[in-house]
N, C-alpha and C. Protein backbone atom coordinates (compact mmCIF):
# COMPACT_ATOMS: atom_id res chain seq x y z
N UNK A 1 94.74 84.67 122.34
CA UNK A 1 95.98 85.39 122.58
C UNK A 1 97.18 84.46 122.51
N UNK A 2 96.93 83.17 123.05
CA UNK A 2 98.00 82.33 123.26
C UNK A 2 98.50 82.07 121.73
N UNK A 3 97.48 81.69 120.77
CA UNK A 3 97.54 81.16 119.48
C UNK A 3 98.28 82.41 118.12
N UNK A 4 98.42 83.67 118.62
CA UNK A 4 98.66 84.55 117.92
C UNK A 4 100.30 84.30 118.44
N UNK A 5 100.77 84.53 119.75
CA UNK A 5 102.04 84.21 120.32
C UNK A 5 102.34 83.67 119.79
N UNK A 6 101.88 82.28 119.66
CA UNK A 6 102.62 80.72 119.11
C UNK A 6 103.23 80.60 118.39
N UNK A 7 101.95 81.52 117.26
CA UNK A 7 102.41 82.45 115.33
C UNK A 7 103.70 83.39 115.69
N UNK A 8 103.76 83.96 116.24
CA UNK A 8 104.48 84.95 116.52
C UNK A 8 105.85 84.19 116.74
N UNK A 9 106.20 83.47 117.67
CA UNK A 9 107.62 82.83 118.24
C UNK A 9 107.57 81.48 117.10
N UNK A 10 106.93 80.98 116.26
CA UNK A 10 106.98 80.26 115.09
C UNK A 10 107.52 80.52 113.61
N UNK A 11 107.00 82.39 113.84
CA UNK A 11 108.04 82.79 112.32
C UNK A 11 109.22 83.28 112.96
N UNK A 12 109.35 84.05 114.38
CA UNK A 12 110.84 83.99 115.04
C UNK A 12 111.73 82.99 114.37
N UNK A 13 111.26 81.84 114.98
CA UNK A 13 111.89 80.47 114.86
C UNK A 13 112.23 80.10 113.62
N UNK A 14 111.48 79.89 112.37
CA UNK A 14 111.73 79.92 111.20
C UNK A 14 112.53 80.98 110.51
N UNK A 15 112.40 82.55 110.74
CA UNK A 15 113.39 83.44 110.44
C UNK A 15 114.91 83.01 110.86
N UNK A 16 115.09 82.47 112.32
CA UNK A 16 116.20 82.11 112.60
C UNK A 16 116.78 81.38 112.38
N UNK A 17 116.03 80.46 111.53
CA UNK A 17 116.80 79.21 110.85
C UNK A 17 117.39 79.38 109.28
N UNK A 18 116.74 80.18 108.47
CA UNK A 18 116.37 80.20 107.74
C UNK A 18 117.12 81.52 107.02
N UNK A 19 117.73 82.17 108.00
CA UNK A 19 118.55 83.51 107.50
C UNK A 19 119.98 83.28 107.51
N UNK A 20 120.73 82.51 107.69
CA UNK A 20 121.65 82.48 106.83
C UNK A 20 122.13 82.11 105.55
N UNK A 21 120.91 81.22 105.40
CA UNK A 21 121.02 80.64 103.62
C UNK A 21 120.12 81.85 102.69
N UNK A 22 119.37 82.92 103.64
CA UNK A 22 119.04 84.30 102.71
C UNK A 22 119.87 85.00 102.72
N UNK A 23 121.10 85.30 103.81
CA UNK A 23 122.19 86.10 103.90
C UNK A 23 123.28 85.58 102.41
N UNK A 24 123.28 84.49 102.62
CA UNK A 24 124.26 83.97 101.63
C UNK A 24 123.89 84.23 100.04
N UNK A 25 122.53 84.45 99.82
CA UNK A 25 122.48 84.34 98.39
C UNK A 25 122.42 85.64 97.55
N UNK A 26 122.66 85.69 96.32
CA UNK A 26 123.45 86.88 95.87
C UNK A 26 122.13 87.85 94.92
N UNK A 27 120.65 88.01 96.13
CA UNK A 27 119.94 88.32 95.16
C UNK A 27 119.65 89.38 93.90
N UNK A 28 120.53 90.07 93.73
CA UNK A 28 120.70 91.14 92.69
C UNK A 28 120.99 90.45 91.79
N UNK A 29 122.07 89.46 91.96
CA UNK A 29 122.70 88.71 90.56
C UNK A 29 121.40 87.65 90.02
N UNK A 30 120.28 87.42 91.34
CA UNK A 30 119.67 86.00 90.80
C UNK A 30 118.26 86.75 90.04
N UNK A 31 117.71 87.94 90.76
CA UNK A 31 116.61 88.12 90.46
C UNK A 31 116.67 89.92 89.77
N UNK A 32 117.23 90.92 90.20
CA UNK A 32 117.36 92.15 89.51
C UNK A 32 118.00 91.88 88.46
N UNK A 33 119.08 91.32 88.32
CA UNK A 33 119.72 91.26 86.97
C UNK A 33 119.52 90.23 86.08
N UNK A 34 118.85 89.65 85.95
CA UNK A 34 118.02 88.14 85.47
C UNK A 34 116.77 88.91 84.95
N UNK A 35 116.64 89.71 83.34
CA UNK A 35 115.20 89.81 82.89
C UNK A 35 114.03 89.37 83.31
N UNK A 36 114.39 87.63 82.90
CA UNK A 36 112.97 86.79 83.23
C UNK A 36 112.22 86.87 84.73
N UNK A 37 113.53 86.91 85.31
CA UNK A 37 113.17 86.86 86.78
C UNK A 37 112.16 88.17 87.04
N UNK A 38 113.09 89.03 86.85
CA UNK A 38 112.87 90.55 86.90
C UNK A 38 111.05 90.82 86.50
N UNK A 39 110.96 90.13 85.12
CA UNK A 39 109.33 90.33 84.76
C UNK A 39 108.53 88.90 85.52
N UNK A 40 109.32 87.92 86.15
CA UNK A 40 108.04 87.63 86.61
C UNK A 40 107.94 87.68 87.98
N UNK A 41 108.87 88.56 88.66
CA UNK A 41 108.42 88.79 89.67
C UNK A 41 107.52 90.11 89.61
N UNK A 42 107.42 91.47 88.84
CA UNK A 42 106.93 92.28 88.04
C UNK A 42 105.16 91.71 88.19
N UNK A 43 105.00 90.77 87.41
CA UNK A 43 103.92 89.99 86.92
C UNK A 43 103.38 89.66 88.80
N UNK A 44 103.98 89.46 89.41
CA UNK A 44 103.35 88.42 90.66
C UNK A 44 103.33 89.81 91.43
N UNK A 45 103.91 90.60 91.92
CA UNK A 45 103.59 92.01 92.20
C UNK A 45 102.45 93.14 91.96
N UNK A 46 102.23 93.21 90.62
CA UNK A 46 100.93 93.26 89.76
C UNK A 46 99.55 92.60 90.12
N UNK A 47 100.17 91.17 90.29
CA UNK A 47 98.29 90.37 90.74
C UNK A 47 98.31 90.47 92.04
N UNK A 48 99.36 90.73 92.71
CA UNK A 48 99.00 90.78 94.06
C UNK A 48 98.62 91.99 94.71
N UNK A 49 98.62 93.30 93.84
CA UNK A 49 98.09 94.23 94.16
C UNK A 49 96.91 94.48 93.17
N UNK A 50 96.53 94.01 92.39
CA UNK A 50 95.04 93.71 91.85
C UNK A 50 94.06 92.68 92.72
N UNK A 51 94.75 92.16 93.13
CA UNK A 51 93.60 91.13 94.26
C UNK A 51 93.71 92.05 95.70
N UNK A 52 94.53 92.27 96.03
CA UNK A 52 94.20 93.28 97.49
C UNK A 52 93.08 94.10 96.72
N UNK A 53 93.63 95.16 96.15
CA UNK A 53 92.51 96.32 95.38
C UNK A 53 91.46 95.81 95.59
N UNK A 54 90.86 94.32 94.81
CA UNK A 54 90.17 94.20 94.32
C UNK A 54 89.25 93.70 95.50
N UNK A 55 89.80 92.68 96.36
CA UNK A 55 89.41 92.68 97.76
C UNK A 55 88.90 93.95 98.65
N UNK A 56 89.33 94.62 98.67
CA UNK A 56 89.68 96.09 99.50
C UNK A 56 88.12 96.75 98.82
N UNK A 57 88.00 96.65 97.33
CA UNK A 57 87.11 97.46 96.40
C UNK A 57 85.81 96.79 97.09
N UNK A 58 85.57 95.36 97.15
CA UNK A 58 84.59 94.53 97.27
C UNK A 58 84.36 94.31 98.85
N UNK A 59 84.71 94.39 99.40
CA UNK A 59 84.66 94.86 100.95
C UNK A 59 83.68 95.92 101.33
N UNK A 60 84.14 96.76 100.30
CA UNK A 60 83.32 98.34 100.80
C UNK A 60 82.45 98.44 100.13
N UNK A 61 82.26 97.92 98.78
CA UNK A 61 80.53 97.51 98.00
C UNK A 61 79.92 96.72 98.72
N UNK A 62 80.39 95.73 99.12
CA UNK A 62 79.68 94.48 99.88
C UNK A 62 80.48 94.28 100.94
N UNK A 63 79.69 94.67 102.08
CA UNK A 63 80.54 94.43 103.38
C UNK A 63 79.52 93.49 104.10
N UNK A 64 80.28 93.15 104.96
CA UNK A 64 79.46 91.85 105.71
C UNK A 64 78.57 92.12 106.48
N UNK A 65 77.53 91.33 106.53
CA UNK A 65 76.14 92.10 107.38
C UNK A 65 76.03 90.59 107.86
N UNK A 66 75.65 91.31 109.22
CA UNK A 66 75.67 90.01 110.03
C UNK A 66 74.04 89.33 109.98
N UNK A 67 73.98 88.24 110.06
CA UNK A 67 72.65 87.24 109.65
C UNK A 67 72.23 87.18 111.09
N UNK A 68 72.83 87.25 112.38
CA UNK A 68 71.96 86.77 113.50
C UNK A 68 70.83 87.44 114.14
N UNK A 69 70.68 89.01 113.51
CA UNK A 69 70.34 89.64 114.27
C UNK A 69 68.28 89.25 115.29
């Protein structure tokens, strides 16, 4: 429990440091209106919901069976 907290008040901490230089930047101009950007974030969106799926798919074919019994 303690170790989940820790996580917890650690991305606090990092969010709070870390959000005014995300406030400041102009992301429409850097990444929506920027093609390249645009397809490769497109592209990284794509594999990252082909590996959940694909995780998620393989989970429920092969789910974990416990060895101690």
């Amino acid at each position: 429990m303690l170790q989940i907290i820790l996580e917890i008040l650690a991305l606090v901490i990092f969010i709070a440091l870390v959000w005014p230089y995300i406030k400041k930047e102009k992301w429409k101009e850097k990444f929506i209106d920027n093609k390249q950007a645009r397809s490769v974030l497109i592209v990284f969106l794509l594999i990252l919901v082909f590996m959940v799926g694909l995780s998620l798919f393989f989970d429920m074919l092969y789910p974990i069976e416990r060895i101690d019994h």
